[in-house]
Protein backbone atom coordinates (compact mmCIF):
# COMPACT_ATOMS: atom_id res chain seq x y z
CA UNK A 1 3.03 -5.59 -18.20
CA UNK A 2 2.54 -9.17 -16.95
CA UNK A 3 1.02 -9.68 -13.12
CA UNK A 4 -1.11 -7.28 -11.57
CA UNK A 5 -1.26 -7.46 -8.07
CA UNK A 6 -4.53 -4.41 -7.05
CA UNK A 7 -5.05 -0.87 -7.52
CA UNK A 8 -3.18 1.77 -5.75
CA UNK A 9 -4.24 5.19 -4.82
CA UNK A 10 -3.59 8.58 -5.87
CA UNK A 11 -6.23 10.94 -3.86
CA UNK A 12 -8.58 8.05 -3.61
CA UNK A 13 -8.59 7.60 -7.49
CA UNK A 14 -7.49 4.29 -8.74
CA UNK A 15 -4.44 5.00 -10.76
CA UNK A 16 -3.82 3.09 -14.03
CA UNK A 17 0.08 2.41 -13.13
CA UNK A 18 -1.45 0.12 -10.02
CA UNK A 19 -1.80 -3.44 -10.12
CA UNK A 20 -4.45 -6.29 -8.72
CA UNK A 21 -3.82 -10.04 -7.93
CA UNK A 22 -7.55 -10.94 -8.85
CA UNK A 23 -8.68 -10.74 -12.98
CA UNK A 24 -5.53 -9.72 -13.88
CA UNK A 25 -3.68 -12.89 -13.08
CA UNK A 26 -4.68 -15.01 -16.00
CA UNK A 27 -3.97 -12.31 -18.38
CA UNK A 28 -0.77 -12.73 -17.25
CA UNK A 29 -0.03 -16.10 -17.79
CA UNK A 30 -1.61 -15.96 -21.18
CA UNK A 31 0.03 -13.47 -22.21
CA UNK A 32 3.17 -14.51 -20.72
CA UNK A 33 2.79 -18.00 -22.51
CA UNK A 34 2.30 -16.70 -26.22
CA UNK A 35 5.62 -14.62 -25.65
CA UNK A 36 4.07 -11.06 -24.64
CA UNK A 37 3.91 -9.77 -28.22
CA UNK A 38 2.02 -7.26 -27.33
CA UNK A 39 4.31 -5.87 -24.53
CA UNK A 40 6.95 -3.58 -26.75
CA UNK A 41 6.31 -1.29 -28.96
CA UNK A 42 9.80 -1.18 -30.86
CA UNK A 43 10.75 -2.38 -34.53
CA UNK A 44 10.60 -6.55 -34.73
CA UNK A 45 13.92 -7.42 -33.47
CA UNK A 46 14.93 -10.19 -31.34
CA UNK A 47 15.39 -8.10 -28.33
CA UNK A 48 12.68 -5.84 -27.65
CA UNK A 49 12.25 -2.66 -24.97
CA UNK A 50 9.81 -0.63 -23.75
CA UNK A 51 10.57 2.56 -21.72
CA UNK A 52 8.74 5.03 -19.46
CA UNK A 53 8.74 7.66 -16.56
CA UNK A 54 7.04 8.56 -13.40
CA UNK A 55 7.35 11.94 -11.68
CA UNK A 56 4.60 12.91 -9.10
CA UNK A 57 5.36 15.79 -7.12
CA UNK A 58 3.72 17.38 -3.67
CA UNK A 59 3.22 20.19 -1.90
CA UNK A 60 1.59 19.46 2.21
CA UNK A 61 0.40 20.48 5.56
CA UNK A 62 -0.78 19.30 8.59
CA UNK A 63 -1.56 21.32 11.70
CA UNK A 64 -3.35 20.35 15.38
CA UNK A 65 -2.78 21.81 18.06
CA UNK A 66 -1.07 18.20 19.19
CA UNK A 67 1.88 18.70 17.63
CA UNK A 68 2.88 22.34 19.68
CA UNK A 69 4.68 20.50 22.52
CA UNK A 70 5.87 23.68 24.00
CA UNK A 71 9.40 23.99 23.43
CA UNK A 72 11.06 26.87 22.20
CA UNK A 73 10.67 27.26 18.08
CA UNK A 74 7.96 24.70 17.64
CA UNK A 75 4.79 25.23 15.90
CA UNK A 76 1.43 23.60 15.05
CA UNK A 77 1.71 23.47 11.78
CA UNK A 78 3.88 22.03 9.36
CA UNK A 79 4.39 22.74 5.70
CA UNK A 80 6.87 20.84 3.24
CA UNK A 81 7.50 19.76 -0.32
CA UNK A 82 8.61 16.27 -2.31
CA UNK A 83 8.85 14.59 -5.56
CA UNK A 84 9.54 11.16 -7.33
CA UNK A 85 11.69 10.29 -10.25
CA UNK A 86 11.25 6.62 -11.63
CA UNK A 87 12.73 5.67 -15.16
CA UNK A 88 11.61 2.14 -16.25
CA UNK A 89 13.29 -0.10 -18.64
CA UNK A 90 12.24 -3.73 -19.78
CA UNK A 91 13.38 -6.24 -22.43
CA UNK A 92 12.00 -8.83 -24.03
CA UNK A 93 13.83 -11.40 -25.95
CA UNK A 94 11.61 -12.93 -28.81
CA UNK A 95 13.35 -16.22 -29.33
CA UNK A 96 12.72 -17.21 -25.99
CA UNK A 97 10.02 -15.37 -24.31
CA UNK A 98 12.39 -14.19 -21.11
CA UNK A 99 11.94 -10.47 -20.23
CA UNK A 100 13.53 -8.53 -17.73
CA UNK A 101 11.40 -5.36 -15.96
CA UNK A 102 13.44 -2.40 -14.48
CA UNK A 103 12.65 0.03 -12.76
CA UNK A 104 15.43 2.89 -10.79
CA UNK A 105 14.29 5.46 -8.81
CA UNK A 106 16.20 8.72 -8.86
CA UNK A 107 14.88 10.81 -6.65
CA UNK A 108 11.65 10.27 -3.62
CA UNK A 109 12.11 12.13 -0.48
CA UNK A 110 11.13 15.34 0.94
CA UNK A 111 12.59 18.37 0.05
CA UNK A 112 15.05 19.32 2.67
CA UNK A 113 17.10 22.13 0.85
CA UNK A 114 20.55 22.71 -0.65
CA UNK A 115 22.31 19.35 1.02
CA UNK A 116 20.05 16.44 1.13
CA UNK A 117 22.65 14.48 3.47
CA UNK A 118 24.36 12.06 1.41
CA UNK A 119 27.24 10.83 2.93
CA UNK A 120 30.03 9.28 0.88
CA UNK A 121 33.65 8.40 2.87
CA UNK A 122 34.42 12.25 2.81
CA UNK A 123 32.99 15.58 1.60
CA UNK A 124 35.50 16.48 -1.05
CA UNK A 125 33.49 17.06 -4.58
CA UNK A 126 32.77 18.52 -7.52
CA UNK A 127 29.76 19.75 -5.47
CA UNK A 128 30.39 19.73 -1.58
CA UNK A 129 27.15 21.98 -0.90
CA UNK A 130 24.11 20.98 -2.92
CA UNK A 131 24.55 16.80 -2.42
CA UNK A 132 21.11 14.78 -3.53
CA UNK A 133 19.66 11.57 -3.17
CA UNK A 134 20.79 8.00 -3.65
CA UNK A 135 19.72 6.38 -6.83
CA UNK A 136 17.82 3.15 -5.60
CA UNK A 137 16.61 -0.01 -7.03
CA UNK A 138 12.42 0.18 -7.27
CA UNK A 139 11.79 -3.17 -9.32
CA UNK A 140 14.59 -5.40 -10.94
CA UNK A 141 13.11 -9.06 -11.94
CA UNK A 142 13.38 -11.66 -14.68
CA UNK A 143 10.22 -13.57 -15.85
CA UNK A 144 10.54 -16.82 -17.73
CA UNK A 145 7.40 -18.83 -19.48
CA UNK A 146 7.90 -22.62 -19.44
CA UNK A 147 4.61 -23.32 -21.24
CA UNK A 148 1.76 -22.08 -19.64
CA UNK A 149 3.50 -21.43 -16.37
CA UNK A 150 5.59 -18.22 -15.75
CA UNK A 151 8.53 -18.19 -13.13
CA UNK A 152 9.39 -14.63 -11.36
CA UNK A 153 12.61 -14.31 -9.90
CA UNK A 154 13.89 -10.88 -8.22
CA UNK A 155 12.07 -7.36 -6.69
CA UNK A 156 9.09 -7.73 -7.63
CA UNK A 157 5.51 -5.20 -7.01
CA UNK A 158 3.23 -6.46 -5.03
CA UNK A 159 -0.67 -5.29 -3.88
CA UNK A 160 -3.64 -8.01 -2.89
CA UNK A 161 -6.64 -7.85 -1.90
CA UNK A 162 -7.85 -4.40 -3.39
CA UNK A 163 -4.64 -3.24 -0.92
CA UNK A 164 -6.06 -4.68 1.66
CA UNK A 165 -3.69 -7.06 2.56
CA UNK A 166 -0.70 -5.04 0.82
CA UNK A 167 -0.02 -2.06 -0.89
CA UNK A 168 2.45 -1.04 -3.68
CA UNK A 169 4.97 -3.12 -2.24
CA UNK A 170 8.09 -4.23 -3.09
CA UNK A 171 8.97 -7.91 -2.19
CA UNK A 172 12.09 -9.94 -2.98
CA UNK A 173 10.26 -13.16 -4.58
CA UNK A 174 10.26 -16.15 -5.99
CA UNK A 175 7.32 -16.37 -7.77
CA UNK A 176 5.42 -19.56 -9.84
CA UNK A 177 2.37 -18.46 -11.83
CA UNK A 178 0.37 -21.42 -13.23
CA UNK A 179 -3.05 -21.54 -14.69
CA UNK A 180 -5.22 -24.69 -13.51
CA UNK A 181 -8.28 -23.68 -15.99
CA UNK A 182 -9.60 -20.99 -18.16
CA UNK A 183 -11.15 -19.39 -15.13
CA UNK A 184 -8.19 -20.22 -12.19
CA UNK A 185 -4.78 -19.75 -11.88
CA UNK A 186 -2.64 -20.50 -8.98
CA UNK A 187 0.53 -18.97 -7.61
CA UNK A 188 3.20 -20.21 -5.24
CA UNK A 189 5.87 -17.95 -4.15
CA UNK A 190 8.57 -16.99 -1.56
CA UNK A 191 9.92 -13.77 -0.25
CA UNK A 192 12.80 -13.22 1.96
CA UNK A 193 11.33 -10.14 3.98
CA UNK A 194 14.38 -9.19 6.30
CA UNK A 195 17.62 -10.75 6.69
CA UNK A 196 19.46 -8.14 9.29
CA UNK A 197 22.34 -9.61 10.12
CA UNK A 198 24.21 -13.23 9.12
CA UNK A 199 23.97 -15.96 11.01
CA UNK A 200 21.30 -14.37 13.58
CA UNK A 201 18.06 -16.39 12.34
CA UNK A 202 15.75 -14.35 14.68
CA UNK A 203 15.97 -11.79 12.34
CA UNK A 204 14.50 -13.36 9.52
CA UNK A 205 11.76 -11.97 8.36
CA UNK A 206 10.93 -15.36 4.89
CA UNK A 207 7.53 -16.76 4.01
CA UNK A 208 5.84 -18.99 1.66
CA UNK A 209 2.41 -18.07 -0.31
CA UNK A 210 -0.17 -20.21 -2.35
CA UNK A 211 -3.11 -18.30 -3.85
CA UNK A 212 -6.19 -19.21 -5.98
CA UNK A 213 -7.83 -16.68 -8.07
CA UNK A 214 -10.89 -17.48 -9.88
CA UNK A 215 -13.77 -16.33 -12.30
CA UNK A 216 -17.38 -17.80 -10.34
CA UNK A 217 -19.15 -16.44 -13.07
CA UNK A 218 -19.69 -13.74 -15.65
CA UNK A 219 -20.31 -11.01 -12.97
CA UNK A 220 -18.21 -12.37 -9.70
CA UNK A 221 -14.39 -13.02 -9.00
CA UNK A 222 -12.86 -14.40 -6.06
CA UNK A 223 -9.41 -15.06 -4.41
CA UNK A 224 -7.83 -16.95 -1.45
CA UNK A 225 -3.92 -16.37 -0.47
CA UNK A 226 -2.98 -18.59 2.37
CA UNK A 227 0.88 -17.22 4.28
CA UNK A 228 3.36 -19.24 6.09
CA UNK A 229 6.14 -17.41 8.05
CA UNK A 230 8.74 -19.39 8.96
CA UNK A 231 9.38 -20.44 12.44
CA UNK A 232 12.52 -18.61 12.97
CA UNK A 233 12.25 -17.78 16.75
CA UNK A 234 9.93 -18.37 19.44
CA UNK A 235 10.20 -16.42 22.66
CA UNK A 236 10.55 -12.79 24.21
CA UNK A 237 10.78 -10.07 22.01
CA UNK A 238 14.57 -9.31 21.68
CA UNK A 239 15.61 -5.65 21.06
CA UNK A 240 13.44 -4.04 18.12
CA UNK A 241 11.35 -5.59 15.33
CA UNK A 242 14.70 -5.18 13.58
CA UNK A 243 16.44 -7.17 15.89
CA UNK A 244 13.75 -10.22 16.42
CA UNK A 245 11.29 -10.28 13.66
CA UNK A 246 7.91 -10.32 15.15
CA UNK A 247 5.95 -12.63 12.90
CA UNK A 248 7.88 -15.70 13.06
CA UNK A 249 5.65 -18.78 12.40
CA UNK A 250 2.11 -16.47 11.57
CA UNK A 251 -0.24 -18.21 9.51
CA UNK A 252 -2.18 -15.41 7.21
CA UNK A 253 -5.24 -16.25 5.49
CA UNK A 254 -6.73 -13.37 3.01
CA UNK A 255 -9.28 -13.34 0.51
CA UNK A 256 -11.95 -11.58 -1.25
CA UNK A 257 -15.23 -11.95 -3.42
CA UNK A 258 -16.13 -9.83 -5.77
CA UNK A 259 -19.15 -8.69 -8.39
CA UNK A 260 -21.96 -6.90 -9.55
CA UNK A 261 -25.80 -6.73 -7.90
CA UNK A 262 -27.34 -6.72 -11.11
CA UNK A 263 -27.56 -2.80 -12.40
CA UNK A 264 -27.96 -1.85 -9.10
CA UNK A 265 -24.04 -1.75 -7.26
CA UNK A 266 -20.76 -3.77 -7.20
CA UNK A 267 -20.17 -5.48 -4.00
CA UNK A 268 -16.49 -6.43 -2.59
CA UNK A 269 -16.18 -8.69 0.75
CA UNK A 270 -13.01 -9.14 1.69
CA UNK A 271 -10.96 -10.35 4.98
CA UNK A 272 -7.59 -11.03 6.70
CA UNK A 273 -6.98 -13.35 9.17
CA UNK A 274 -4.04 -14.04 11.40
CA UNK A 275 -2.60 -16.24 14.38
CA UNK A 276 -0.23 -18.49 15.63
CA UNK A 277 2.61 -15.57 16.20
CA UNK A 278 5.46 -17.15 18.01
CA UNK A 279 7.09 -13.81 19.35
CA UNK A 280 5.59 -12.34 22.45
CA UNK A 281 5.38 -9.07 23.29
CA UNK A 282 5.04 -6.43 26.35
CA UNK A 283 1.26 -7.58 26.80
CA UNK A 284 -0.63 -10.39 26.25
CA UNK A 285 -1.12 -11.44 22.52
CA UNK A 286 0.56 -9.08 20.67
CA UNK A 287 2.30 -10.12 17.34
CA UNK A 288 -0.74 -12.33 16.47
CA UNK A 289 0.08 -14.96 18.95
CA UNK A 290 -3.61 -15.60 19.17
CA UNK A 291 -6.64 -15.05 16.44
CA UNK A 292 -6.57 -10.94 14.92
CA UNK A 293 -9.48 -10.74 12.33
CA UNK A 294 -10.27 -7.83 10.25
CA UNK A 295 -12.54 -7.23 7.04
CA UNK A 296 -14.65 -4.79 4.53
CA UNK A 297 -17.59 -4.84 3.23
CA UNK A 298 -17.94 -2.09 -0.12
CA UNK A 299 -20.67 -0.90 -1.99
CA UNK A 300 -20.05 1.12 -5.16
CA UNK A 301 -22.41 2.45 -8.32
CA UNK A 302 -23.19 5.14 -10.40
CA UNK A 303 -25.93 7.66 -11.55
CA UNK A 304 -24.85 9.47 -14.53
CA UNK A 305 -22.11 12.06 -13.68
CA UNK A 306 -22.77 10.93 -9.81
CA UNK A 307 -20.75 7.92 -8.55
CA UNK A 308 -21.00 6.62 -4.77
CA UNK A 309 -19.92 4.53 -2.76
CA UNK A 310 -20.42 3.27 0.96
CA UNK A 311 -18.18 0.58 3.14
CA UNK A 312 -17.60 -0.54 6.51
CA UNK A 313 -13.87 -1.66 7.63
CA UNK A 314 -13.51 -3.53 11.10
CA UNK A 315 -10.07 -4.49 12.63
CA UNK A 316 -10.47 -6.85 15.70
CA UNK A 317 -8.17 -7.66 17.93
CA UNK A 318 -5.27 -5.66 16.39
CA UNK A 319 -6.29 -7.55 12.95
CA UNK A 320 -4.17 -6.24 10.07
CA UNK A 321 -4.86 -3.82 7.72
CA UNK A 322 -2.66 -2.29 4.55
CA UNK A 323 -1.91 1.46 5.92
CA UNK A 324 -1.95 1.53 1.65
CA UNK A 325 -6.07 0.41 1.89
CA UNK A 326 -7.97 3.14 0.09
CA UNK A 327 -10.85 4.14 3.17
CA UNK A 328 -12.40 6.97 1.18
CA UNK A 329 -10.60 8.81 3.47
CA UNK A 330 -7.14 10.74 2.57
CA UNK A 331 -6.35 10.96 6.51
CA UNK A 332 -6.75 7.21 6.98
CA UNK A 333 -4.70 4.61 5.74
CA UNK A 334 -4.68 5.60 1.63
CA UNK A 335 -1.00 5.63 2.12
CA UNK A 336 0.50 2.65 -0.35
CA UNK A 337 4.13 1.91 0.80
CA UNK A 338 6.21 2.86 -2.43
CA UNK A 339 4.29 6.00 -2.63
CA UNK A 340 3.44 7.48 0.30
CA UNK A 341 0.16 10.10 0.74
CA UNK A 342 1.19 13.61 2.88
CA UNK A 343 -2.29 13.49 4.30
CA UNK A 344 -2.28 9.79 5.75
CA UNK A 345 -2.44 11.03 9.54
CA UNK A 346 -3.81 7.37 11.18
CA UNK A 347 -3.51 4.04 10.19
CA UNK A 348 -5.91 1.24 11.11
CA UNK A 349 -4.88 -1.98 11.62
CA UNK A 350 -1.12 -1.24 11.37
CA UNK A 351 -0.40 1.44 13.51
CA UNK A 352 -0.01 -0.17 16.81
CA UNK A 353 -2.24 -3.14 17.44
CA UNK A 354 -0.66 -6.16 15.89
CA UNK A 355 -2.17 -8.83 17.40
CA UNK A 356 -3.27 -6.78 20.59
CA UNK A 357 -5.91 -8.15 22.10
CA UNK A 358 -9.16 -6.04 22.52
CA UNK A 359 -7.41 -3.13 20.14
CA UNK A 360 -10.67 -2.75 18.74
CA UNK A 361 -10.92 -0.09 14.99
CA UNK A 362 -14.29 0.29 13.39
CA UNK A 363 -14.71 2.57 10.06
CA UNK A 364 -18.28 3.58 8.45
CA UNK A 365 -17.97 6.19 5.38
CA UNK A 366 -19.24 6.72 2.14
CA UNK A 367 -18.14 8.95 -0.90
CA UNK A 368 -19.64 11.03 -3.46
CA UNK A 369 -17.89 11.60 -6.42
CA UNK A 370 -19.35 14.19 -9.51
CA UNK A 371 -17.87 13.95 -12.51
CA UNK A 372 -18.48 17.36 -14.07
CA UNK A 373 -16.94 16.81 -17.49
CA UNK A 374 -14.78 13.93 -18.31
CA UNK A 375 -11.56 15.46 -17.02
CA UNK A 376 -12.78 17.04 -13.64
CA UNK A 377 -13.92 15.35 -10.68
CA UNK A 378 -15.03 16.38 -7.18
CA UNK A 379 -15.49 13.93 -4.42
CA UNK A 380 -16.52 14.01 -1.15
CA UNK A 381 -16.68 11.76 2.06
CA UNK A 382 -18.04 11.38 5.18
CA UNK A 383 -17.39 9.10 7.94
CA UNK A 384 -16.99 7.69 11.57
CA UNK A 385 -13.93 6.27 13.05
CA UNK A 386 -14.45 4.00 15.88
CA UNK A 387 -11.66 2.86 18.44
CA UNK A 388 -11.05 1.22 21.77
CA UNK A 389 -7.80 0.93 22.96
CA UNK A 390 -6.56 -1.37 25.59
CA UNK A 391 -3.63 0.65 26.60
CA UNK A 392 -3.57 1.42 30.10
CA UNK A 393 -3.67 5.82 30.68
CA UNK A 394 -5.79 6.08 27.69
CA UNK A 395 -9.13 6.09 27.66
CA UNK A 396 -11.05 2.63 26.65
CA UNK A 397 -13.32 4.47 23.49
CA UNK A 398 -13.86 6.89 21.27
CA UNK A 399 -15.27 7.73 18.05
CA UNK A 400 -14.44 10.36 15.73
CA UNK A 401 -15.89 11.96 12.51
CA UNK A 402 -13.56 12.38 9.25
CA UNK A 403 -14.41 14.45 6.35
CA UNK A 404 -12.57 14.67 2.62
CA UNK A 405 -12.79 16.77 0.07
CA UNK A 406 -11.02 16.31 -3.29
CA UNK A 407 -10.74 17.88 -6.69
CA UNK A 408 -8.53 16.22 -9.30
CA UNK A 409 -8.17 17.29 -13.03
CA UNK A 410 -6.93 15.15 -16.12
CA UNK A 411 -4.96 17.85 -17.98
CA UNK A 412 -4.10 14.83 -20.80
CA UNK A 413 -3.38 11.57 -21.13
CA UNK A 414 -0.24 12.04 -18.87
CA UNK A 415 -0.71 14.99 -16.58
CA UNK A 416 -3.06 14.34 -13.78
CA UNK A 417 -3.47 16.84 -10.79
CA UNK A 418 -5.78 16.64 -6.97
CA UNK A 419 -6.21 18.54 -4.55
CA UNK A 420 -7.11 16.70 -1.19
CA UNK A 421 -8.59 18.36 2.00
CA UNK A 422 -9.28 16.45 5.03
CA UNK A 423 -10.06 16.85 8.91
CA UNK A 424 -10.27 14.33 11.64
CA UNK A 425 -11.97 15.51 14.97
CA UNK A 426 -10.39 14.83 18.01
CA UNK A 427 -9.78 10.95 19.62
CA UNK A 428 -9.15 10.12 23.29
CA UNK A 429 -8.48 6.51 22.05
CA UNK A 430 -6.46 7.40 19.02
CA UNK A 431 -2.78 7.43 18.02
CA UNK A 432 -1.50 8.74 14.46
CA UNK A 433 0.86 7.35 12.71
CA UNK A 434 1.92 9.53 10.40
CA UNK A 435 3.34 9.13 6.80
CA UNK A 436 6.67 8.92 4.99
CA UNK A 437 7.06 12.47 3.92
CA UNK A 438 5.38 14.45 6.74
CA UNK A 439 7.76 11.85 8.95
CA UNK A 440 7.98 11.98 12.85
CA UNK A 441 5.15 13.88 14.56
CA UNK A 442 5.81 15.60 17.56
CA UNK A 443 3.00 13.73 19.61
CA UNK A 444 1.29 10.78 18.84
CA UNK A 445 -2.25 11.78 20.22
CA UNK A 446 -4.96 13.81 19.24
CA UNK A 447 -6.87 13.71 22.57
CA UNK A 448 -7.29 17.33 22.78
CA UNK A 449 -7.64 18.86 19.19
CA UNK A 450 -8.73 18.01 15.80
CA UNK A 451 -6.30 17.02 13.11
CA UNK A 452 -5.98 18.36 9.51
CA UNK A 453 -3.72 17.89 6.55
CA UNK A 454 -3.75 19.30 2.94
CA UNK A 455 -1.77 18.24 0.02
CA UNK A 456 -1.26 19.71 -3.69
CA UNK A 457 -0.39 16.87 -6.30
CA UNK A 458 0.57 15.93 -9.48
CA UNK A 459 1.74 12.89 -11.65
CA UNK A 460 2.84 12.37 -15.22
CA UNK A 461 3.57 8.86 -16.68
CA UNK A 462 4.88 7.89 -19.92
């Protein structure tokens, strides 16, 4: 299906629906350029289509003794339930090469019972008590090959930097793919990230990208994306990040390299760096005013049925950090924004530095996976989770130790199922962040008690 833009996550697996910015660029654009024969599947015709489905459905907890507050009917412990719909459609028309990807969403929340809330103008029905979702746009662009160059125009997925950078988003883009040489390609792009309300330009959240990707040899593969906000405001923070968005005029550099230490171990070094943030905050340098570094460093092989790997991950400064970035880790970050993880509990590099200066995050874990047949796996991971935090009432730093357990099962080709376990001890210099479906947490710290979340999955794609 055209540009990949990095792997997602689905228990810490990399799931084959997930795309990269790196290799699979130039496949792209040749692909693209010879009319994407090989994209449908239907009888020759001038208009082809290709359709599929995604449903993934989940069954949580989380419980610490953090989130009893005390009032009357609260509890510890929280249980709940979700699932996602997505129906894709995309068309190809032969003659010219144009194709059009879809991609509607029909249902992705949390289970909340009988009336889900929708509100139309009144409540008269056919069914007044048992309302459900919206249906919602997921993906809805138009690609166009003028030679060897593609053109992108509309919602559009987006991950870089093995989700590093970003995650399974979804960006409205203008997009220019173009190959330099067998072994580079180049892209150019825009995206308008918020637009609130008309004619208030504080609000706008638009930005310019240029990226190289580009084979260094048979084994290694590297990529550079320079990002240009545009200088909408410059001043105080005005209301809410809604209101004034906070990374007018940032410059973003982010890159990667990427290959193989001879039979011994694949190495990936990657970074993001970011500065010139015209929007100040409550305390000095938030909102990458000044420089906010952060990078990993991963180490990954196998042994037979055994497959390991070990990385560091280092936020300085508030440096950013995809909460969608897989850590090893189910409790940290692993949470990709169009499909969010139950057990994501903390989020490094997203969760409230920004640019804060001396909002320090350190991660050291490794993994163990054993493959005992070729459809069941069991990993495990252990690591340490470094912070010191600024924030005045909180104590400077603290480290904490994580440990995950997973067991996922290939039933077929479209039928996947984990099970992920994970605890994270206690943090004086911690706040958690949370996750789409587990939602608001009842306190923000973990100071005094260990955190722990469970979740029951399962996919099927067609």
């Amino acid at each position: 299906m055209a540009l990949k833009w990095t792997s997602n996550h689905e228990g810490g697996q990399a799931s084959p629906a997930r795309s990269q910015l790196s290799t699979s660029i130039k496949a792209a654009a040749i692909g693209s350029a010879i009319g994407i024969g090989t994209l449908m599947s239907a009888p020759a015709m001038a208009l082809k289509t290709d359709f599929g489905m995604e449903y993934r459905a989940t069954a949580f907890a989380a419980s610490s003794d953090a989130f009893d507050t005390g009032a009357a009917g609260t509890s510890e412990t929280d249980t709940g339930f979700g699932h996602l719909i997505r129906v894709k459609a995309n068309f190809l028309d032969e003659d010219t090469g144009i194709s059009v990807y879809t991609s509607v969403e029909l249902a992705g929340d949390r289970w909340t019972g009988d009336d889900r809330k929708y509100g139309t103008t009144n409540d008269q029905g056919f069914n007044t008590g048992s309302r459900g979702d919206n249906v919602r746009l997921d993906l809805g662009y138009v690609q166009i090959p003028v030679g060897h160059t593609i053109f992108r125009v509309g919602r559009q997925a987006t991950s870089y930097n093995n989700c590093f950078l970003v995650c399974d988003d979804r960006r409205d883009r203008l997009l220019m793919i173009q190959p330099l040489s067998k072994t580079t390609t180049m892209v150019l792009g825009y995206d308008r990230r918020q637009d609130s309300t008309p004619f208030v330009n504080r609000d706008n959240g638009d930005m310019a990208l240029l990226g190289l990707t580009s084979k260094l040899s048979d084994n290694w593969d590297a990529g550079i994306l320079y990002v240009q906000w545009m200088n909408n405001y410059e001043g105080p923070l005005v209301g809410t990040p809604t209101d004034t968005y906070i990374l007018s005029n940032v410059s973003l550099f982010s890159g990667y390299v990427t290959g193989g230490l001879g039979d011994l171990a694949k190495a990936t070094l990657g970074f993001n760096y970011m500065t010139n943030g015209n929007v100040e905050g409550a305390v000095d340098e938030q909102y990458f005013t000044d420089q906010s570094p952060s990078g990993y460093l991963r180490l990954e092989g196998d042994a037979g049925p055994l497959e390991w790997g070990l990385q560091y991950v280092v936020s300085r400064d508030g440096g950013l950090i995809s909460p969608g970035f897989d850590t090893y880790s189910s409790m940290i970050n692993s949470n990709p924004d169009a499909t969010q993880n139950a057990n994501s509990m903390y989020s490094m590099g997203s969760s409230f530095g920004y640019g804060r200066d001396g909002y320090d995050e350190d991660l050291i874990i490794g993994k163990l996976t054993w493959n005992v047949s070729d459809k069941f796996a069991v990993t495990g991971a252990v690591g340490q989770l470094s912070i010191d935090n600024p924030t005045v009432g909180i104590e400077a730093d603290d480290d904490s130790m994580v440990y995950d357990l997973q067991f996922s099962y290939q039933v077929n080709k479209a039928l996947r199922t984990w099970l992920a376990l994970g605890l994270m001890e206690k943090n004086k210099a911690g706040t958690l962040s949370s996750n789409g479906l587990v939602g608001g947490l009842p306190s923000a710290t973990f100071a005094d008690d260990d955190v722990k979340a469970a979740s029951l999955n399962m996919t099927v794609n067609f």
